[in-house]
Structure formats: C-alpha cells, structure tokens
Protein backbone atom coordinates (compact mmCIF):
# COMPACT_ATOMS: atom_id res chain seq x y z
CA UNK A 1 82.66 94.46 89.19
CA UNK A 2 80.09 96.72 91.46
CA UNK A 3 80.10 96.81 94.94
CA UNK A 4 77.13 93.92 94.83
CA UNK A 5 79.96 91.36 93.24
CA UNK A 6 82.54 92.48 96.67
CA UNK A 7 82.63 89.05 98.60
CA UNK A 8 81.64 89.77 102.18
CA UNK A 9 82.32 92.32 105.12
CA UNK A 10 78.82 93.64 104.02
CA UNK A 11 78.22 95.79 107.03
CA UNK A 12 81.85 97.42 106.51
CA UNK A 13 80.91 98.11 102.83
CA UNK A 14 78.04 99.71 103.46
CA UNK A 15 79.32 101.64 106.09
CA UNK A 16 81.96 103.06 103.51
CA UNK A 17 79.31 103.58 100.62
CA UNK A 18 77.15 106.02 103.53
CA UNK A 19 80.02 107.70 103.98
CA UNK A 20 80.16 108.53 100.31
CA UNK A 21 76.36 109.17 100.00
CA UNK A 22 76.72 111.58 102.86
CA UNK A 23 79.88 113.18 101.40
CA UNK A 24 81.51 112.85 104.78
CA UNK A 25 84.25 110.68 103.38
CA UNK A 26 87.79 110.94 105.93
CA UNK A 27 90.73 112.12 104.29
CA UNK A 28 92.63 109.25 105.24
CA UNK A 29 91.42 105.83 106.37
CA UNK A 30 93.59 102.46 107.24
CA UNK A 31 91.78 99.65 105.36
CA UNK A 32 92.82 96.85 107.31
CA UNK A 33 92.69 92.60 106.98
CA UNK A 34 94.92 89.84 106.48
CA UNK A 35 96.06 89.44 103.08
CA UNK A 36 93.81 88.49 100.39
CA UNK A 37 90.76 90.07 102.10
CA UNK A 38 90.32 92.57 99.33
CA UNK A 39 91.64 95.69 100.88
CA UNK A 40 93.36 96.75 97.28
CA UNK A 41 90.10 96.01 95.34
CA UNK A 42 87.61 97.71 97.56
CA UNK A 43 90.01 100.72 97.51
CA UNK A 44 89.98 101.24 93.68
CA UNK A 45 86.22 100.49 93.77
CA UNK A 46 85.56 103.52 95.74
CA UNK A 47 87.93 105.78 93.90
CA UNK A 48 85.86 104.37 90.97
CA UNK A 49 82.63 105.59 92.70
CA UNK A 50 84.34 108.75 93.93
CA UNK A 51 85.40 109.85 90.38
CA UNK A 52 82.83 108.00 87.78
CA UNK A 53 81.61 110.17 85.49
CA UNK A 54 78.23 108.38 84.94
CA UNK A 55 77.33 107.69 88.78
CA UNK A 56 75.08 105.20 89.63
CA UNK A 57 73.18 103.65 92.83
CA UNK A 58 72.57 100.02 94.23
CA UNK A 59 70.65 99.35 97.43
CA UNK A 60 70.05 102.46 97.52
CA UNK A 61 74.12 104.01 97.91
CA UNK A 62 76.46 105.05 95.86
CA UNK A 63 78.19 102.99 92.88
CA UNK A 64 80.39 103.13 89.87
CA UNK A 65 79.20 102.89 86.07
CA UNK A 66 82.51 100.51 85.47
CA UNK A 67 82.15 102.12 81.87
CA UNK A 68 83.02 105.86 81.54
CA UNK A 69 86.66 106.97 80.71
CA UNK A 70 87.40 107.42 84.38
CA UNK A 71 85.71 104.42 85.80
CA UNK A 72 87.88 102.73 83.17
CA UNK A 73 91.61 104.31 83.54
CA UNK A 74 91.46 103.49 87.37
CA UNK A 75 90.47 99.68 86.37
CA UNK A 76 93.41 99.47 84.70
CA UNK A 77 95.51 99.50 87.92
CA UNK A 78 93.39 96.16 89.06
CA UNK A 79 95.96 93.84 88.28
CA UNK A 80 98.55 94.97 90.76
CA UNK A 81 101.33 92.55 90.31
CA UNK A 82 101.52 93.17 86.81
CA UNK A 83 101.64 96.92 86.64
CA UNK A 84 104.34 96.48 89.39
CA UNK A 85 106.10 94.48 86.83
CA UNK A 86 105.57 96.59 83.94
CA UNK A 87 106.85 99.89 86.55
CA UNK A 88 109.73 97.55 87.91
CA UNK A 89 111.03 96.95 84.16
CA UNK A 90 110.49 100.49 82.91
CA UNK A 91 113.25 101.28 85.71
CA UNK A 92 115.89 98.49 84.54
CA UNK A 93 115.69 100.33 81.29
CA UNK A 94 116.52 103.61 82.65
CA UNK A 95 120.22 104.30 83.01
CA UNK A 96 122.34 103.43 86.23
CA UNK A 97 122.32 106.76 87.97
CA UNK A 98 118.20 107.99 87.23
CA UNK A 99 117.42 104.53 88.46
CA UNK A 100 118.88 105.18 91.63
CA UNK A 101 116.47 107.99 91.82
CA UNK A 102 113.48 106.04 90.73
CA UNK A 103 111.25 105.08 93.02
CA UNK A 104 108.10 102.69 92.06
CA UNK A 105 104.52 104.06 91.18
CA UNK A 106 101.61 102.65 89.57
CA UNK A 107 99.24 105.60 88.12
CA UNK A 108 97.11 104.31 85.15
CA UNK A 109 94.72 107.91 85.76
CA UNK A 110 96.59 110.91 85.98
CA UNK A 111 94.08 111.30 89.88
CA UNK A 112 94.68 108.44 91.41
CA UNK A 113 98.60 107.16 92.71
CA UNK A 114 99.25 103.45 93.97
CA UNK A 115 102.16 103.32 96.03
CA UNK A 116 103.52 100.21 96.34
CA UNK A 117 106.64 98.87 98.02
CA UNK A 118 109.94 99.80 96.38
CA UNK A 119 111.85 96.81 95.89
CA UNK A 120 114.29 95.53 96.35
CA UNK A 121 113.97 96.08 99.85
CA UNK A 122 110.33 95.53 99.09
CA UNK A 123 109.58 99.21 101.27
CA UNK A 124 107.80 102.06 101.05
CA UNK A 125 110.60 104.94 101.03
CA UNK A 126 111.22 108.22 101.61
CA UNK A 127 110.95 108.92 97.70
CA UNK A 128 107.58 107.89 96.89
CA UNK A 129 106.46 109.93 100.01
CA UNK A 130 107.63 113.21 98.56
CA UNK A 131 106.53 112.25 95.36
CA UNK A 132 102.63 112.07 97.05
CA UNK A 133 103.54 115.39 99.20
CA UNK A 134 104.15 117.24 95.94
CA UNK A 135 101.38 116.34 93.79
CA UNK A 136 98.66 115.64 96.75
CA UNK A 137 98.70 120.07 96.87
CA UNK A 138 97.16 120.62 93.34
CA UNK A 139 93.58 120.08 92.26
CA UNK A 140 92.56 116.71 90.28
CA UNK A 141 92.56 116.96 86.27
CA UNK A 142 90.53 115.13 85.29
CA UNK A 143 88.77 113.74 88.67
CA UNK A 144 86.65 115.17 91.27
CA UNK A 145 88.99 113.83 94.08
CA UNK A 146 92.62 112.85 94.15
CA UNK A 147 93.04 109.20 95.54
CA UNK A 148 96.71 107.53 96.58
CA UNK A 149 96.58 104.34 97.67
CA UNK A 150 100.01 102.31 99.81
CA UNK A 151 99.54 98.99 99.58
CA UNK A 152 101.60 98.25 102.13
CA UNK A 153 102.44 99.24 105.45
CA UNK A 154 105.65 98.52 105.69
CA UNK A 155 107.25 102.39 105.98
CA UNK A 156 111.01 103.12 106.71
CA UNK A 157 111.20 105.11 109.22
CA UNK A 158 111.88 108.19 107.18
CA UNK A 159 109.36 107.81 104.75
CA UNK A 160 106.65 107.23 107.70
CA UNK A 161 107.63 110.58 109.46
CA UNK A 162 107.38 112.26 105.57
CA UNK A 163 103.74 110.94 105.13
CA UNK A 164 103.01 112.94 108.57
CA UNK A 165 103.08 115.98 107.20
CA UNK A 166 100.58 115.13 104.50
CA UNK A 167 98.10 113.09 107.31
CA UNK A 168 98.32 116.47 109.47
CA UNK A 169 96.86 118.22 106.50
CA UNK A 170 95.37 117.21 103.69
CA UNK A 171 93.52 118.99 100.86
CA UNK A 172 89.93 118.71 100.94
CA UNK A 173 89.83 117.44 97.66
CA UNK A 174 92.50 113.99 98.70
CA UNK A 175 91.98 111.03 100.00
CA UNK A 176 94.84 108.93 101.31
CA UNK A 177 94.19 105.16 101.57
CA UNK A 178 96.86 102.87 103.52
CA UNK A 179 96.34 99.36 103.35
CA UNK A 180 97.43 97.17 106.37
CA UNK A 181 97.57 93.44 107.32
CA UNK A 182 98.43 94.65 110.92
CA UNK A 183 97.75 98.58 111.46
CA UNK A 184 99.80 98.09 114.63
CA UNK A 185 102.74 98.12 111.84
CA UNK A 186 102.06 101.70 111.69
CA UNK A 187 103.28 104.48 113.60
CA UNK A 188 100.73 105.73 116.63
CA UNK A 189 101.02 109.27 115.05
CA UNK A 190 99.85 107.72 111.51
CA UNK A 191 97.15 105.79 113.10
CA UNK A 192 95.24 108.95 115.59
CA UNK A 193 95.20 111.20 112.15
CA UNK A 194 93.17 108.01 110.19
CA UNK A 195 90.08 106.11 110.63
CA UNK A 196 90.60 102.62 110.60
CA UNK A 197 88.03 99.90 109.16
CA UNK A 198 88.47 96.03 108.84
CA UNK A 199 88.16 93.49 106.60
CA UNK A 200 86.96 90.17 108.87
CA UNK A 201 87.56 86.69 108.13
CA UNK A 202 84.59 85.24 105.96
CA UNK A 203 83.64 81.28 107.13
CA UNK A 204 85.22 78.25 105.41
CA UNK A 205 82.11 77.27 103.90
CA UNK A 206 81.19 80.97 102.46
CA UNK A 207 84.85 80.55 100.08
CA UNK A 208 84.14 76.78 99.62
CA UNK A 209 80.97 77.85 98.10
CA UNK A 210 82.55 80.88 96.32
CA UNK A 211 84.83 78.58 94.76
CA UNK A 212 82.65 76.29 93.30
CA UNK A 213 81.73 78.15 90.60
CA UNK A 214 85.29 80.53 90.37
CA UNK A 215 87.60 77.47 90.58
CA UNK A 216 85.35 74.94 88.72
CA UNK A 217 88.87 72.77 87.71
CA UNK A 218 89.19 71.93 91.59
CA UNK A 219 87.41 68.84 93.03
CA UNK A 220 85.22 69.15 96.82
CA UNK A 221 88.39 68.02 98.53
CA UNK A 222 90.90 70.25 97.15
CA UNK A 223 88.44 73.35 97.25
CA UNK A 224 87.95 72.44 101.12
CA UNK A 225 91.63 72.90 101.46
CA UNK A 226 92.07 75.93 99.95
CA UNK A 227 89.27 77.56 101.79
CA UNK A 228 90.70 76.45 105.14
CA UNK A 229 94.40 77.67 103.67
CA UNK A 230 93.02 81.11 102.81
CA UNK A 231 92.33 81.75 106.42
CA UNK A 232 88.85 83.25 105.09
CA UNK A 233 90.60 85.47 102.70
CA UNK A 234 88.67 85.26 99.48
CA UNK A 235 91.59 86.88 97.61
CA UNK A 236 93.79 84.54 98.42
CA UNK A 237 91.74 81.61 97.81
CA UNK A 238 90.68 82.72 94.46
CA UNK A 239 94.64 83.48 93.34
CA UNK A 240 96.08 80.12 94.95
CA UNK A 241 98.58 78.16 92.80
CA UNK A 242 97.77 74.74 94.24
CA UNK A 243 100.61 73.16 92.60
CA UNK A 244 103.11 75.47 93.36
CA UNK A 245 101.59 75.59 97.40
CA UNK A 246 101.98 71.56 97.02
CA UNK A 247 105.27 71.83 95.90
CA UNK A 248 106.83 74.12 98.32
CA UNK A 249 104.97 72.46 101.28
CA UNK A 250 106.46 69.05 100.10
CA UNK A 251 109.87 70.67 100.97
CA UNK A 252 108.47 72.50 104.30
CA UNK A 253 107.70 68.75 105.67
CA UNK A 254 110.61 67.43 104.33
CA UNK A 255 112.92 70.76 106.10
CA UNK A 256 110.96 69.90 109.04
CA UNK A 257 111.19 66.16 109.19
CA UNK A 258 114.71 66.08 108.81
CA UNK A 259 115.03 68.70 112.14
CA UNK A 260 112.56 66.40 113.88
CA UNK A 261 114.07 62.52 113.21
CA UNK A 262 116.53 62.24 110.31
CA UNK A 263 120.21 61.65 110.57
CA UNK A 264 120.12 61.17 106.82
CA UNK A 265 120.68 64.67 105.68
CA UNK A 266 120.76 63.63 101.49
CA UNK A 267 117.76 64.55 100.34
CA UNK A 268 117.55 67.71 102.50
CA UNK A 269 120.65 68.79 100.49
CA UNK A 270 119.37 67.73 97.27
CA UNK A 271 115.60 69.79 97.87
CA UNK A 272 117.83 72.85 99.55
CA UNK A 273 120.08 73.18 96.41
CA UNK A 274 117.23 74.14 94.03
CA UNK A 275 116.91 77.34 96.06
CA UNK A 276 118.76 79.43 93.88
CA UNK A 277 119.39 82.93 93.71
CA UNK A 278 117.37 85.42 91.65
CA UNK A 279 113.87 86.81 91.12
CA UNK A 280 112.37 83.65 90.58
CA UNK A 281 114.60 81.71 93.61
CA UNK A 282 113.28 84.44 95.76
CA UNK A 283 109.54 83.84 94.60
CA UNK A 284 110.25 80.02 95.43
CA UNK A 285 111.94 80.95 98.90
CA UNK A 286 109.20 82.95 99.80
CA UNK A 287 106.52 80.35 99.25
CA UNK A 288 108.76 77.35 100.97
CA UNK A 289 109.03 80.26 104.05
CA UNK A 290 105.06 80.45 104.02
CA UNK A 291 104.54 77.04 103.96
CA UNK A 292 106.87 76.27 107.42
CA UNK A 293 105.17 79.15 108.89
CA UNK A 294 101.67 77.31 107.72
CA UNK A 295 102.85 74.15 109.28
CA UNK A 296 104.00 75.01 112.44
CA UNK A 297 100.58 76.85 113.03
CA UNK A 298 98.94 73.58 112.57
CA UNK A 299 101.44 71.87 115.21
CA UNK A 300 100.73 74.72 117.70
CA UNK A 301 96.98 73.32 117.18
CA UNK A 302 97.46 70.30 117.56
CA UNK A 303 99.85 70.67 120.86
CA UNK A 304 97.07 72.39 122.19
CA UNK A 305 94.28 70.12 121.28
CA UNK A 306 92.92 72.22 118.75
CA UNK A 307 92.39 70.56 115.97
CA UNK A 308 89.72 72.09 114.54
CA UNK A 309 92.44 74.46 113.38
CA UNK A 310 94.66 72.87 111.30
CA UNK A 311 94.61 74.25 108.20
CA UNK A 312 96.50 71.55 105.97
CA UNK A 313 93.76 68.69 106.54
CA UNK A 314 95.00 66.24 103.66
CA UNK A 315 97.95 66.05 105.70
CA UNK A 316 96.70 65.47 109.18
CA UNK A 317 98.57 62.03 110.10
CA UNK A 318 102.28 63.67 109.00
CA UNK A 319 101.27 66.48 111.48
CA UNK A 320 100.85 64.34 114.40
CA UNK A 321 103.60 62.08 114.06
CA UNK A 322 105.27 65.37 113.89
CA UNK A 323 103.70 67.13 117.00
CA UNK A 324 104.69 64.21 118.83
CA UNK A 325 107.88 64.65 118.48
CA UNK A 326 108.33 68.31 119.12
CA UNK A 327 107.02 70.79 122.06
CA UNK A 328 106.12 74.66 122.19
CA UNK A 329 110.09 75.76 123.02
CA UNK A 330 111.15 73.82 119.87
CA UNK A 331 108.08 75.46 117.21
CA UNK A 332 109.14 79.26 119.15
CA UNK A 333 112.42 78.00 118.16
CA UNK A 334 111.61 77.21 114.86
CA UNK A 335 109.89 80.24 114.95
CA UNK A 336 113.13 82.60 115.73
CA UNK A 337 115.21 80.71 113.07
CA UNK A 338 112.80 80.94 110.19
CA UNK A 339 113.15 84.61 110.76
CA UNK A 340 117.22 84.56 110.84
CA UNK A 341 116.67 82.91 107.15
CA UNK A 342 114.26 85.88 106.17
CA UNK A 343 116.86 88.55 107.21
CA UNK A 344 119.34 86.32 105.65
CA UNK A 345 117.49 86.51 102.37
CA UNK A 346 117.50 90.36 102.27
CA UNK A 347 121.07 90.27 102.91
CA UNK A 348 121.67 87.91 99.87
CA UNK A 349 123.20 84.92 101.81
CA UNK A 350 122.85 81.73 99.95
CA UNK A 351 119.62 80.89 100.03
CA UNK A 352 120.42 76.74 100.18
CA UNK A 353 122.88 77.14 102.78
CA UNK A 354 120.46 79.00 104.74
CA UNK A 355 117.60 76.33 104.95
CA UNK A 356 120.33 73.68 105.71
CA UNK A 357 121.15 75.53 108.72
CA UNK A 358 117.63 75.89 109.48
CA UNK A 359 117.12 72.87 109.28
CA UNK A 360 120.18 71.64 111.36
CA UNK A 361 119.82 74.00 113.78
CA UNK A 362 116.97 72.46 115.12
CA UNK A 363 117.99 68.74 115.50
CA UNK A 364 116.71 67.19 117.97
C-alpha cells in the first residue's frame, strides 16, 4: 500500500509527505480522528518512508518501496489486533510474578515500538513509558530514525507525566507518534510540546463508493448503512462485522424498548443472560454498549428534527416510535447510566445484572 492507495485527508497527507521531503519532520506529532480514520496506518506508512531502504517518490514527495527488508519488518506490525494477541498470549505464558512486570509492546523491527494499551485495564502505563524513555536515548540499528507509536491516548496519570520527560527532549534521530480520537484526552503539557494534525470525516458517498469494490458481498442497501455507521471513517467501514453489529443492535432496541414501554421484562432477561463473563463476553458487551450509544445519537436527531443524521436508516420507523416516547433528560439519562455499566464492567460486576438495571433504571 503507497501513500496513493491512503483513502482521503489528501491535503493532510501531503502536508506530512513535505514535511519529510523537507526533512523538517517534528519530533512528536498527535495524529488525531475518530476511530477508523486511519491514524495507525498512515503512521507506519511514514515510518516506512522514513526508514525504506530503497526510497521512492510519487507526485513528486516522498514514498516507501513496500519491498526492502525494512519497508517489510515494519509491515508486519499492520495487523494490530493480532500482534496484540500474539504479545497478550506470550505474557499468559510467562510465570505469575514476570507477568506482573510485563507490560504490552508490539515491535516487529528492532526501530520502530507500538505501544498499545496494557490490558486489562486497557491503559497505557507507567511501564511501557520507561520502557520508550530507555531505549528512545540510543541510535537506530538498523533504521535511519527511531519511530514509537501509542495507539491510544488513554494515559494514567503516571505514565502521562513519564512520557514528559521524553516530549521535553527528544533525540534528533526519534520520532514519537500519539494517536488520538480526542487530543483533548491528553494532558495540556503533552499537547504544547506536539504538533497536532487531523484526520476529517470523508462523505457518505466517498466510503459507499469505496466499498463497492472492497466489500463486493454487500448489496447497495447494506453498503449505504455501513457508510453512514462509519461516521466517514473508512477504517471502520472496511472492518465492520455486519452480523455481529446486527446482532448486538437487536439487543440495544430491545434494552431500550423495554425502558421505554414494556412491563414484560422476559425476554430482556433471557437477551441479558447471554452476557457472560470473559474475553469474549467482554467483546460482546462492548459492541451491545456501542450500539445504545449509536441509537440514542439517532434519537437526539430525531428530537431535534434532524434527521438527516440518523445513522441506522433501515431502522427509521422503530426510532420514532421510540423518540416519541422519550425526551432529552431521559437520553442524558440514559446517557449517565450506560456509563455506570462501563465502570461496572472494569470492576467485574456481572455483566447481565448490569444491563437489567440499565434497563430498569430507566422505566418510564
């Protein structure tokens, strides 16, 4: 993939590829966008083109051979989730008291760190800071520049103040990526020591074309959908289990619908008590948890005679019987408790007892 295959953003792009050409490259820089956008890729595309040992131009900037032994090592990190896997399961082999001290990294080329959350608090801690701070001091191997991306910025609060001291400064030969859905997430300090570039929203009809040829199985109607669900992230359109998004907003209406009208709580109980505990529970939680949040967006718009902006438009007669039968205070309220069964979930409370009380909380 060169930089003439990146979907998009264009201008922003371009604007990073000049600052290769003119070797003015910052030492640190917040790529920031909602999630799917293609922050991770475009970041291991230009410590491809930083570090390829064949280098090669397009329009006219800088690009990446995709070939050469370099090029190729930091490719391998591409698939994120499943060198997180592969990292996550190298630690449940260790024994009990090294994995304590065990922090995730992802590091297919001995120049280039990804530093993702550490689960399971799903953070970036203190650890994999000082793990940066001591190799970010010594001169690539194999590399012209060192390159450490965190794909997250979610920071405790100790690890945030650690990555200071690198930020204030860094070796002219590192460059320090941090990834960001919101760079307000960040400390102030973090954010006056980076430059900060985003990755916008591309239109509907820009994905819907997109995934006519990369999602060929999908009919017009169901690629419509997932364009309008990927909020003009082309990432997250492309990677979108439809099925499993079906599923899990099956049970959002249904968690919703029985809050909104239902004194018949059976089937509520019945969807609830397949939310079990464990990797794959959590993985199911997390997409029922989207979905409500998805939902309730769509009621906001059509409250407020917006609805232009519903996203779920297969579904657009369920959503106004529903927004007729709720108001702002109840969604804000909905709003509030959907976080209680977030913090809940990182606490290990029982997941089906949770969305029950969600649910039941908000009876109208």
């Amino acid at each position: 993939m060169a930089f003439s295959e990146f979907q998009g953003n264009a201008e922003t792009v371009g604007r990073l590829r000049e600052m290769l050409a003119r070797d003015r490259f910052p030492h640190a820089m917040i790529l920031a966008g909602p999630q799917g956008a293609g922050k991770y890729t475009l970041a291991l595309m230009l410590a491809r083109t930083m570090n390829c040992l064949d280098p090669q131009e397009s329009d006219g900037l800088p690009d990446y051979c995709g070939r050469c032994d370099n090029c190729r090592r930091i490719g391998q990190a591409e698939d994120l989730d499943a060198r997180f896997a592969e990292a996550v399961e190298a630690r449940e082999g260790l024994r009990e008291t090294d994995k304590r001290e065990t922090r995730i990294l992802v590091q297919t080329h001995p120049d280039v760190m990804v530093v993702p959350p550490d689960p399971p608090q799903m953070l970036v801690k203190v650890d994999q800071v000082r793990q940066v701070i001591q190799t970010v001091r010594y001169k690539p191997q194999e590399a012209r520049r060192r390159v450490f991306i965190f794909t997250d910025s979610a920071f405790m609060k100790e690890a945030a103040n650690a990555l200071l001291k690198v930020l204030e400064e860094p070796p002219d030969f590192a460059t320090i990526f941090l990834l960001a859905r919101n760079p307000g997430e960040l400390l102030p300090t973090i954010r006056s020591r980076c430059i900060t570039l985003t990755l916008g929203a591309l239109p509907t009809l820009e994905i819907e074309r997109y995934l006519t040829k990369g999602r060929p199985e999908w009919n017009e109607r169901q690629r419509q959908l997932v364009a309008r669900l990927s909020g003009g992230a082309i990432g997250r359109a492309r990677t979108l289990n439809l099925e499993e998004y079906m599923t899990a907003r099956k049970d959002a209406l249904l968690l919703l619908s029985t809050a909104v009208r239902s004194a018949e709580h059976s089937d509520l109980f019945h969807t609830t008590e397949t939310y079990r505990a464990g990797g794959e529970g959590k993985e199911k939680t997390d997409r029922l948890l989207a979905a409500v949040y998805g939902l309730l967006k769509d009621l906001i718009a059509l409250i407020s005679g917006a609805p232009e902006l519903v996203r779920n438009t297969d579904i657009t007669a369920e959503l106004k019987s529903l927004a007729a039968a709720v108001d702002f205070n109840w969604i804000a309220q909905a709003t509030q408790q959907l976080g209680h069964v977030q913090s809940g979930m990182r606490r290990n409370v029982l997941r089906p007892l949770s969305l029950d009380a969600f649910a039941l909380a908000l009876e109208r």
